[in-house]
Protein backbone atom coordinates (compact mmCIF):
# COMPACT_ATOMS: atom_id res chain seq x y z
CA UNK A 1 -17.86 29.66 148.26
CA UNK A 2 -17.92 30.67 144.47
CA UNK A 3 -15.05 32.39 143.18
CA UNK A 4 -17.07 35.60 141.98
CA UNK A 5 -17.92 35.84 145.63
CA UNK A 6 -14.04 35.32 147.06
CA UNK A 7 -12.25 38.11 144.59
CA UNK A 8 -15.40 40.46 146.28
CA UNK A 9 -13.70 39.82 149.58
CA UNK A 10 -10.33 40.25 148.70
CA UNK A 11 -11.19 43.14 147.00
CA UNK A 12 -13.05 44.76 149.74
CA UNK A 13 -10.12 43.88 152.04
CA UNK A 14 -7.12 45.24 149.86
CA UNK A 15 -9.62 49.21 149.92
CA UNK A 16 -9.86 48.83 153.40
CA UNK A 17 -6.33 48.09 154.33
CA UNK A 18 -5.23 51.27 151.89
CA UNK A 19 -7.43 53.38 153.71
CA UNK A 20 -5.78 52.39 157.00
CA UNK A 21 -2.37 53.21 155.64
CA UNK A 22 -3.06 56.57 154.73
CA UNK A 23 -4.50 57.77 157.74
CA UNK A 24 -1.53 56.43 159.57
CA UNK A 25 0.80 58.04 157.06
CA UNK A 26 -1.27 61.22 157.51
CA UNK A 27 -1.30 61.09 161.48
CA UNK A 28 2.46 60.64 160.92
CA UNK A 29 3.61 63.34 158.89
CA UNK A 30 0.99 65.27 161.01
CA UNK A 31 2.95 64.58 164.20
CA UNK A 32 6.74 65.43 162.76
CA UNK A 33 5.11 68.58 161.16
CA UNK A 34 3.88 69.77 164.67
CA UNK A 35 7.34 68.87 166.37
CA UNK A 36 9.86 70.24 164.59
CA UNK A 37 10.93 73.53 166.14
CA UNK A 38 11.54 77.10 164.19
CA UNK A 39 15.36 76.98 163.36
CA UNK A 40 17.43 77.98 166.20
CA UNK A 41 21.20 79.19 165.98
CA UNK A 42 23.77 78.57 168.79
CA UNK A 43 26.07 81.66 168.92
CA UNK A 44 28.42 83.57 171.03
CA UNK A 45 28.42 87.39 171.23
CA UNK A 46 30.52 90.06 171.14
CA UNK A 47 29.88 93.71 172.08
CA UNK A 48 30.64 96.35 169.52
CA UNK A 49 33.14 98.60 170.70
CA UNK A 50 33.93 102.12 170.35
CA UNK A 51 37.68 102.46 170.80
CA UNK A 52 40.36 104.82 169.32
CA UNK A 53 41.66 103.19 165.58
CA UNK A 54 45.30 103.43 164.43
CA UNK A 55 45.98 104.09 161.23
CA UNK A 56 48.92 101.67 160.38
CA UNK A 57 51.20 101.34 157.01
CA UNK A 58 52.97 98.53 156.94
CA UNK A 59 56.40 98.96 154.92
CA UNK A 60 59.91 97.18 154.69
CA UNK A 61 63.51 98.25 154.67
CA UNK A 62 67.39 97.15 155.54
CA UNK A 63 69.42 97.51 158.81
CA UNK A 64 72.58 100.05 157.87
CA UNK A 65 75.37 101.57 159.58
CA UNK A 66 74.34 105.16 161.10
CA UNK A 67 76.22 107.96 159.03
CA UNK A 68 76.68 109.80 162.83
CA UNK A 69 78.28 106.43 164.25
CA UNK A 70 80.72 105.51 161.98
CA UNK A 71 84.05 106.41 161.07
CA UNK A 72 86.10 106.19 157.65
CA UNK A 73 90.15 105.18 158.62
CA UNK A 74 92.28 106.45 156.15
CA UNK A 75 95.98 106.32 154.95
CA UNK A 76 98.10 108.35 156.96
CA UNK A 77 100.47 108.81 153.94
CA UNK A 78 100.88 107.34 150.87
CA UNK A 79 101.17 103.15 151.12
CA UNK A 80 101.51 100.02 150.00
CA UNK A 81 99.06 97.97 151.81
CA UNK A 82 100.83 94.69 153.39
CA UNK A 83 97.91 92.68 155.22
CA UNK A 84 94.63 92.79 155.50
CA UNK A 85 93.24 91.49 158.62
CA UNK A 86 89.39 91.97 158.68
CA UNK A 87 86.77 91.33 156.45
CA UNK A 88 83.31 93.71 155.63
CA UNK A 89 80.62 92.26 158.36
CA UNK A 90 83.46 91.38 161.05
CA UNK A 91 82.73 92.55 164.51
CA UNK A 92 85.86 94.00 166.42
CA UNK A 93 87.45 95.14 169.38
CA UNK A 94 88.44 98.49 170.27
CA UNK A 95 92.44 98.53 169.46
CA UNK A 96 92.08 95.63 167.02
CA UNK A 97 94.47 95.57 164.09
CA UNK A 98 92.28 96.24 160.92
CA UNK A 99 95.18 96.48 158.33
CA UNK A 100 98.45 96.12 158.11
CA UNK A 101 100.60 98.97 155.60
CA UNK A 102 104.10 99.87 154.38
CA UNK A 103 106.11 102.76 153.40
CA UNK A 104 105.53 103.72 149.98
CA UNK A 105 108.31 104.76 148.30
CA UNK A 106 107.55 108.68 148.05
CA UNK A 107 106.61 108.65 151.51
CA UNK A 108 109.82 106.95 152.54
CA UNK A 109 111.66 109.35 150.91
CA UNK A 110 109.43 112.38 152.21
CA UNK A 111 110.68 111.21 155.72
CA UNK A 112 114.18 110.81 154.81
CA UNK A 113 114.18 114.46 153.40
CA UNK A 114 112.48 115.58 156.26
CA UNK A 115 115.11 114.09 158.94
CA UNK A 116 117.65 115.33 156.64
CA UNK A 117 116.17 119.04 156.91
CA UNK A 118 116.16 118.56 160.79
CA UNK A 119 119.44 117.86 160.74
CA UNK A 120 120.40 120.41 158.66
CA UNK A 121 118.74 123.06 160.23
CA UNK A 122 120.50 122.31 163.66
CA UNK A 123 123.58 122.40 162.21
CA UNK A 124 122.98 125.72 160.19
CA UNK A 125 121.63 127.12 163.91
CA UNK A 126 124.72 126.23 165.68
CA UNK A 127 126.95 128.31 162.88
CA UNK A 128 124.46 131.56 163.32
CA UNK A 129 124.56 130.71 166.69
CA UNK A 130 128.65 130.57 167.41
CA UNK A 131 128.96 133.51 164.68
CA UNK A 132 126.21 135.66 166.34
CA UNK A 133 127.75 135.24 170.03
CA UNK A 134 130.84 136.50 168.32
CA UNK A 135 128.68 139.81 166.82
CA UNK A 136 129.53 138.54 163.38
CA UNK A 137 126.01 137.79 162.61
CA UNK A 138 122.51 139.36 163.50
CA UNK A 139 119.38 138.60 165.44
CA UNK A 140 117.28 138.78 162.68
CA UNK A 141 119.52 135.85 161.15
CA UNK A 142 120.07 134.07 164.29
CA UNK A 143 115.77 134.00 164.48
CA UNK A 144 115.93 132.99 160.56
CA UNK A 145 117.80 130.36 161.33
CA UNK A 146 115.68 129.40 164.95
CA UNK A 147 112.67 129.36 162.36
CA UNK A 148 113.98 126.85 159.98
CA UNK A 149 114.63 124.40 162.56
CA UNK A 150 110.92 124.81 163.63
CA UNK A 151 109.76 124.40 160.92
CA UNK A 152 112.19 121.09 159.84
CA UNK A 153 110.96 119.77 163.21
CA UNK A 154 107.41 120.33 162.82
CA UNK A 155 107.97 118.62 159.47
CA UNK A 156 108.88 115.68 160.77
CA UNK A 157 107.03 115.11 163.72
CA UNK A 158 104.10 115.66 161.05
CA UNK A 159 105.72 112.58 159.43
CA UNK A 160 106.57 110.69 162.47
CA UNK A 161 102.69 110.80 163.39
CA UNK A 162 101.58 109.99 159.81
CA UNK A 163 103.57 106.21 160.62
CA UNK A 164 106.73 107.23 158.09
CA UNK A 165 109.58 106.60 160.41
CA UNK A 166 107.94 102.51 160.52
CA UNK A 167 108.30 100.24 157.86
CA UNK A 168 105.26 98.51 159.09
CA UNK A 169 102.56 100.43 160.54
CA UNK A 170 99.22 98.93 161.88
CA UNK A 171 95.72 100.54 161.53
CA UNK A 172 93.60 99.77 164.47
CA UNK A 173 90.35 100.18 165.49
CA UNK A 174 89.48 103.10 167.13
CA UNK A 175 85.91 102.17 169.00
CA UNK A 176 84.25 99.01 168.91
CA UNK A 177 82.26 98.27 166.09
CA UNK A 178 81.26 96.13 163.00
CA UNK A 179 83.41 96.50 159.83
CA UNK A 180 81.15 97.73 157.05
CA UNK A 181 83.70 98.12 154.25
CA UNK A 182 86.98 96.87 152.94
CA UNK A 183 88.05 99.57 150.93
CA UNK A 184 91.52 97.67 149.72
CA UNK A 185 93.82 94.19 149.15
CA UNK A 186 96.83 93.51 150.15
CA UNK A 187 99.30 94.53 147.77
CA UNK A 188 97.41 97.84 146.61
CA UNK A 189 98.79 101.15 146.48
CA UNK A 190 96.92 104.22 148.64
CA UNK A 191 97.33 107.50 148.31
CA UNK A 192 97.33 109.56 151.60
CA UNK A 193 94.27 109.91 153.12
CA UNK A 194 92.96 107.59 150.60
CA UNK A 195 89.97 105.21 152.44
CA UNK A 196 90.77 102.19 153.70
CA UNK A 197 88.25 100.80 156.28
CA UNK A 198 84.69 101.84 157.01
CA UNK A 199 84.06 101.07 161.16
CA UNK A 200 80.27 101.95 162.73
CA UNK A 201 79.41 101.28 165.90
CA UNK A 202 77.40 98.07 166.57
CA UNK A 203 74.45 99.70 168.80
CA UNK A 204 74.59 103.05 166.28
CA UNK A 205 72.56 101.06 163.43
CA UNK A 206 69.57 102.44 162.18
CA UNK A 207 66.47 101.19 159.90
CA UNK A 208 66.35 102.56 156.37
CA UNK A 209 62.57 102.01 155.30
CA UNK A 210 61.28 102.64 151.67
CA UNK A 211 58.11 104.55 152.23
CA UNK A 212 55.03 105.47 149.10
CA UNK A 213 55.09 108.87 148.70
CA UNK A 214 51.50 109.48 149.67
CA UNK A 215 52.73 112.18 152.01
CA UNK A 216 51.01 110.13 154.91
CA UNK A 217 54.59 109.92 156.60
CA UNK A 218 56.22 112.58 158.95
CA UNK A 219 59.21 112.97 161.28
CA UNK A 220 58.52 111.96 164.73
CA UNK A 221 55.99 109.14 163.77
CA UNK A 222 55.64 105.97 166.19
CA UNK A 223 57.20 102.51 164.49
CA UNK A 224 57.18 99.20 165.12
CA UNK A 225 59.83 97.33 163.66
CA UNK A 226 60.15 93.75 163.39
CA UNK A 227 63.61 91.42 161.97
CA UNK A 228 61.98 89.23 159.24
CA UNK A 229 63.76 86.43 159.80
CA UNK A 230 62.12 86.34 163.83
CA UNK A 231 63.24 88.15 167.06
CA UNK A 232 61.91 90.55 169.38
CA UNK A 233 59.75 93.69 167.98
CA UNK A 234 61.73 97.41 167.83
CA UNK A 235 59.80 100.23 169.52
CA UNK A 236 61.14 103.43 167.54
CA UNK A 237 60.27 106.68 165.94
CA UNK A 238 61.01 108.05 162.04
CA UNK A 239 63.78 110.59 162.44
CA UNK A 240 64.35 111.49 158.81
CA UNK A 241 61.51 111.31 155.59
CA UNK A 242 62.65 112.15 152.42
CA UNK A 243 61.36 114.47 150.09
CA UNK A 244 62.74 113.07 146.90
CA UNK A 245 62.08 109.67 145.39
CA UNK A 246 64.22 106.83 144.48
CA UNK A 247 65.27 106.60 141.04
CA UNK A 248 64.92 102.77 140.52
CA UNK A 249 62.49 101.90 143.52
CA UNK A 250 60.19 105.13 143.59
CA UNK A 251 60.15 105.42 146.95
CA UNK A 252 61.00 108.09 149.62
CA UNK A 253 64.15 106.73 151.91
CA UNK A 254 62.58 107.23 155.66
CA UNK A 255 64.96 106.53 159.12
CA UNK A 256 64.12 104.97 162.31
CA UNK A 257 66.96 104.39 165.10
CA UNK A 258 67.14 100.66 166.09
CA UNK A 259 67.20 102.12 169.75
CA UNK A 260 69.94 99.89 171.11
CA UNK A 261 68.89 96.75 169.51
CA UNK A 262 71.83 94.89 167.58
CA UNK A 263 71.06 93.42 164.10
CA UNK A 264 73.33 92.45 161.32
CA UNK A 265 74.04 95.18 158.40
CA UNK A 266 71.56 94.33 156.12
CA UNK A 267 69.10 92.22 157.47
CA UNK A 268 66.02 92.93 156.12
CA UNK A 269 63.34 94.37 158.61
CA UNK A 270 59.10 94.90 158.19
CA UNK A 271 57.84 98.23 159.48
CA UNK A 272 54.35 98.95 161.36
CA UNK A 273 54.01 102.89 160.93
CA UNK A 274 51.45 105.07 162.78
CA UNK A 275 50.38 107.54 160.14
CA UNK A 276 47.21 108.36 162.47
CA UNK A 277 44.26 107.87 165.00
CA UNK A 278 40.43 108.40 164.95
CA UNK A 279 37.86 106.67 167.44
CA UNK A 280 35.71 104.16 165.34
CA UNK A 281 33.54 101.15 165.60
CA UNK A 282 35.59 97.50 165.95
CA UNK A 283 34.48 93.90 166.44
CA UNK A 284 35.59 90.65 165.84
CA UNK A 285 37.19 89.28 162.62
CA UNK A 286 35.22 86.58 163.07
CA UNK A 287 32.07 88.32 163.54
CA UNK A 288 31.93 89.69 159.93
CA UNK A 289 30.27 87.58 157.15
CA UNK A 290 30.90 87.55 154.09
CA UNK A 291 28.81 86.68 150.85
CA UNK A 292 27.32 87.38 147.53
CA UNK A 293 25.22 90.16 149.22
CA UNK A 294 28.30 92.50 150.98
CA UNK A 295 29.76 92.10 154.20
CA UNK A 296 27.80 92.29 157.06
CA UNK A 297 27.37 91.41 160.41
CA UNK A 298 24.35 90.03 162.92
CA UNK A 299 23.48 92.18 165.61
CA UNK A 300 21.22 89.99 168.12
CA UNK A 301 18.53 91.62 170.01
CA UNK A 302 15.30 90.13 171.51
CA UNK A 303 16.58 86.60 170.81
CA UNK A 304 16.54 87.39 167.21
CA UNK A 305 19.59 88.26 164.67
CA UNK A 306 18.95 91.20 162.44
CA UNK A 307 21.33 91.66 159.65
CA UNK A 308 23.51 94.99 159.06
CA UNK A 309 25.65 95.88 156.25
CA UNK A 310 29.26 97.29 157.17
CA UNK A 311 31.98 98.38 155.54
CA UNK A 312 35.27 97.55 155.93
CA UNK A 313 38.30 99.73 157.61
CA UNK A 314 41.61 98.85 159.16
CA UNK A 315 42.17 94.94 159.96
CA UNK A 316 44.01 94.78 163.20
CA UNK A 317 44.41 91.12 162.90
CA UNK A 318 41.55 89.28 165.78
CA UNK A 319 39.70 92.93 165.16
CA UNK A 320 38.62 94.81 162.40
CA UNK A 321 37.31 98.10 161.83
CA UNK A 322 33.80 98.77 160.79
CA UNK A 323 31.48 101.42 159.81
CA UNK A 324 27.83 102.25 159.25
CA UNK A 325 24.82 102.54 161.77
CA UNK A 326 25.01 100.67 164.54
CA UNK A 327 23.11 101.23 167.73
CA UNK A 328 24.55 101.81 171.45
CA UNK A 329 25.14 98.99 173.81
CA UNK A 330 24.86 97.05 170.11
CA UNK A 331 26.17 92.77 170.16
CA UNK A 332 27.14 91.05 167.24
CA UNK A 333 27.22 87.03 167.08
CA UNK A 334 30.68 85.48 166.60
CA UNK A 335 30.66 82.15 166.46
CA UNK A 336 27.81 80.42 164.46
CA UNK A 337 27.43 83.83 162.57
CA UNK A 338 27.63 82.03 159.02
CA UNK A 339 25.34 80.03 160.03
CA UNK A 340 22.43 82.78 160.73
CA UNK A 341 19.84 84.57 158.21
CA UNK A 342 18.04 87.61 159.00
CA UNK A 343 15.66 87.35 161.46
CA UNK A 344 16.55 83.70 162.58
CA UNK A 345 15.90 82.95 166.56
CA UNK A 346 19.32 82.53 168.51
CA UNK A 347 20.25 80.83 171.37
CA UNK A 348 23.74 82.21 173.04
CA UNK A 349 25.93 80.11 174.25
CA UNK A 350 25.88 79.01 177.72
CA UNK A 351 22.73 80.38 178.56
């Protein structure tokens, strides 16, 4: 065989085994191209719901002793205190020692001359006395003198009670409670009725809640309130809203009883306040997608999601509010949602 003749046959052999590669390629591509399926989605679904919608306002505030439940102990008279025996926070007894107080000097010498007058005065009665029973005196100085002693006794008593016959005198507790303040130190010197302790009753505590002044807020109001650091949530309602703002903080001091619950003074404490309630649209949080194009959501219908635009109300944490037109009976995919486009075939889960 020549060699002309063998590069003919090798070149006839090389076109025909290119032409059987591309109609194998060709029947190949063919056969994926016919048996890949239209995309399909896997969701779950959800049924839009038409449900009555709180309007909630979430604001914060500080546990404090209730004005109505607590009680200022003063001086009885004018003192020197000796020993205090509490500190602001402390929880006490009813009858517990708070403080501990001495005679000051006026006020030992206001009892003295008191006494003194007593005595007096008896002895001044018993002269009008032995000189009117002898008709060398008369009635109206025998009831002078009756009167004088009255009031010398009433004087004294007065300073009996106040502690001034003691050169120690205790000031106790009169309900049980939580100190709040310490109003002096040992050693100081108090005038009468000068304060010394601030008591309020440990279940009488109330929230004090810092509210905008929107005028959304209004006595009688349902709250939720909840101890920041953790514990069990407060049903309770706002009993007092302010009408004028805070100087340094700008907003309006509001009041809600702790109904019962104990909490330190001063621990701080989040508010969930019903400022109203409409019947609206809600689905899932999860149902809502969101993109360059707005949020929206996929309602599914005839095997096919079909996207709607929605706006946005009141999150309510696993459910949000929604608006805009929606049709009865509507679903809206949940999970797999993000993974949709408008008009895309579905398949629901566990179907």
């Amino acid at each position: 065989m020549t060699g002309r003749r063998l590069l003919m046959i090798l070149a006839a052999v090389a076109v025909a085994a290119g032409a059987v590669a591309a109609v194998v390629l060709l029947r190949g591509k063919g056969g994926e191209d016919a048996g890949e399926p239209n995309p399909t989605a896997v969701v779950t679904l959800a049924p839009v719901r038409r449900q009555l919608v709180q309007d909630v306002v979430s604001v914060y505030g500080v546990v404090q002793a209730d004005p109505a439940g607590s009680v200022t102990l003063a001086a009885p008279k004018a003192s020197i205190v000796s020993r205090v025996l509490v500190r602001s926070g402390q929880t006490v007894a009813a009858g517990e020692a708070l403080m501990e107080i001495a005679n000051a000097p006026g006020a030992e010498m206001a009892f003295k001359q008191a006494a003194d007058a007593v005595t007096f005065a008896q002895t001044d009665l018993a002269r009008v006395q032995r000189l009117y029973d002898e008709r060398l005196a008369a009635s109206d100085q025998l009831t002078a003198a009756k009167k004088m002693l009255a009031d010398a006794q009433a004087t004294l008593t007065a300073q009996t009670k106040q502690g001034s016959g003691r050169s120690l005198q205790a000031i106790s507790a009169p309900q049980a409670g939580v100190v709040t303040t310490v109003s002096a130190a040992a050693g100081d010197h108090v005038a009468q009725d000068a304060p010394l302790v601030v008591l309020a009753r440990a279940s009488g505590a109330v929230a004090k809640l810092g509210l905008e002044p929107s005028g959304k807020f209004a006595v009688g109001q349902a709250v939720t309130l909840q101890p920041v650091f953790g514990g069990p949530p407060i049903v309770s309602r706002l009993t007092m809203v302010g009408r004028a703002a805070d100087q340094t903080t700008k907003t309006l001091d509001a009041i809600a009883p702790l109904n019962g619950a104990i909490l330190p003074i001063a621990a701080a404490v989040r508010g969930e306040v019903v400022t109203g309630a409409r019947t609206g649209w809600v689905v899932p949080r999860a149902s809502v997608v969101f993109d360059e194009t707005g949020p929206h959501v996929f309602l599914v219908s005839g095997g096919k999601a079909h996207r709607a635009f929605v706006g946005l109300g009141l999150d309510h944490g696993q459910d949000v509010e929604i608006t805009g037109q929606l049709p009865s009976g509507a679903q809206v995919a949940v999970e797999g949602a993000y993974e949709l486009q408008d008009g895309m075939a579905v398949k629901v889960r566990g179907r």
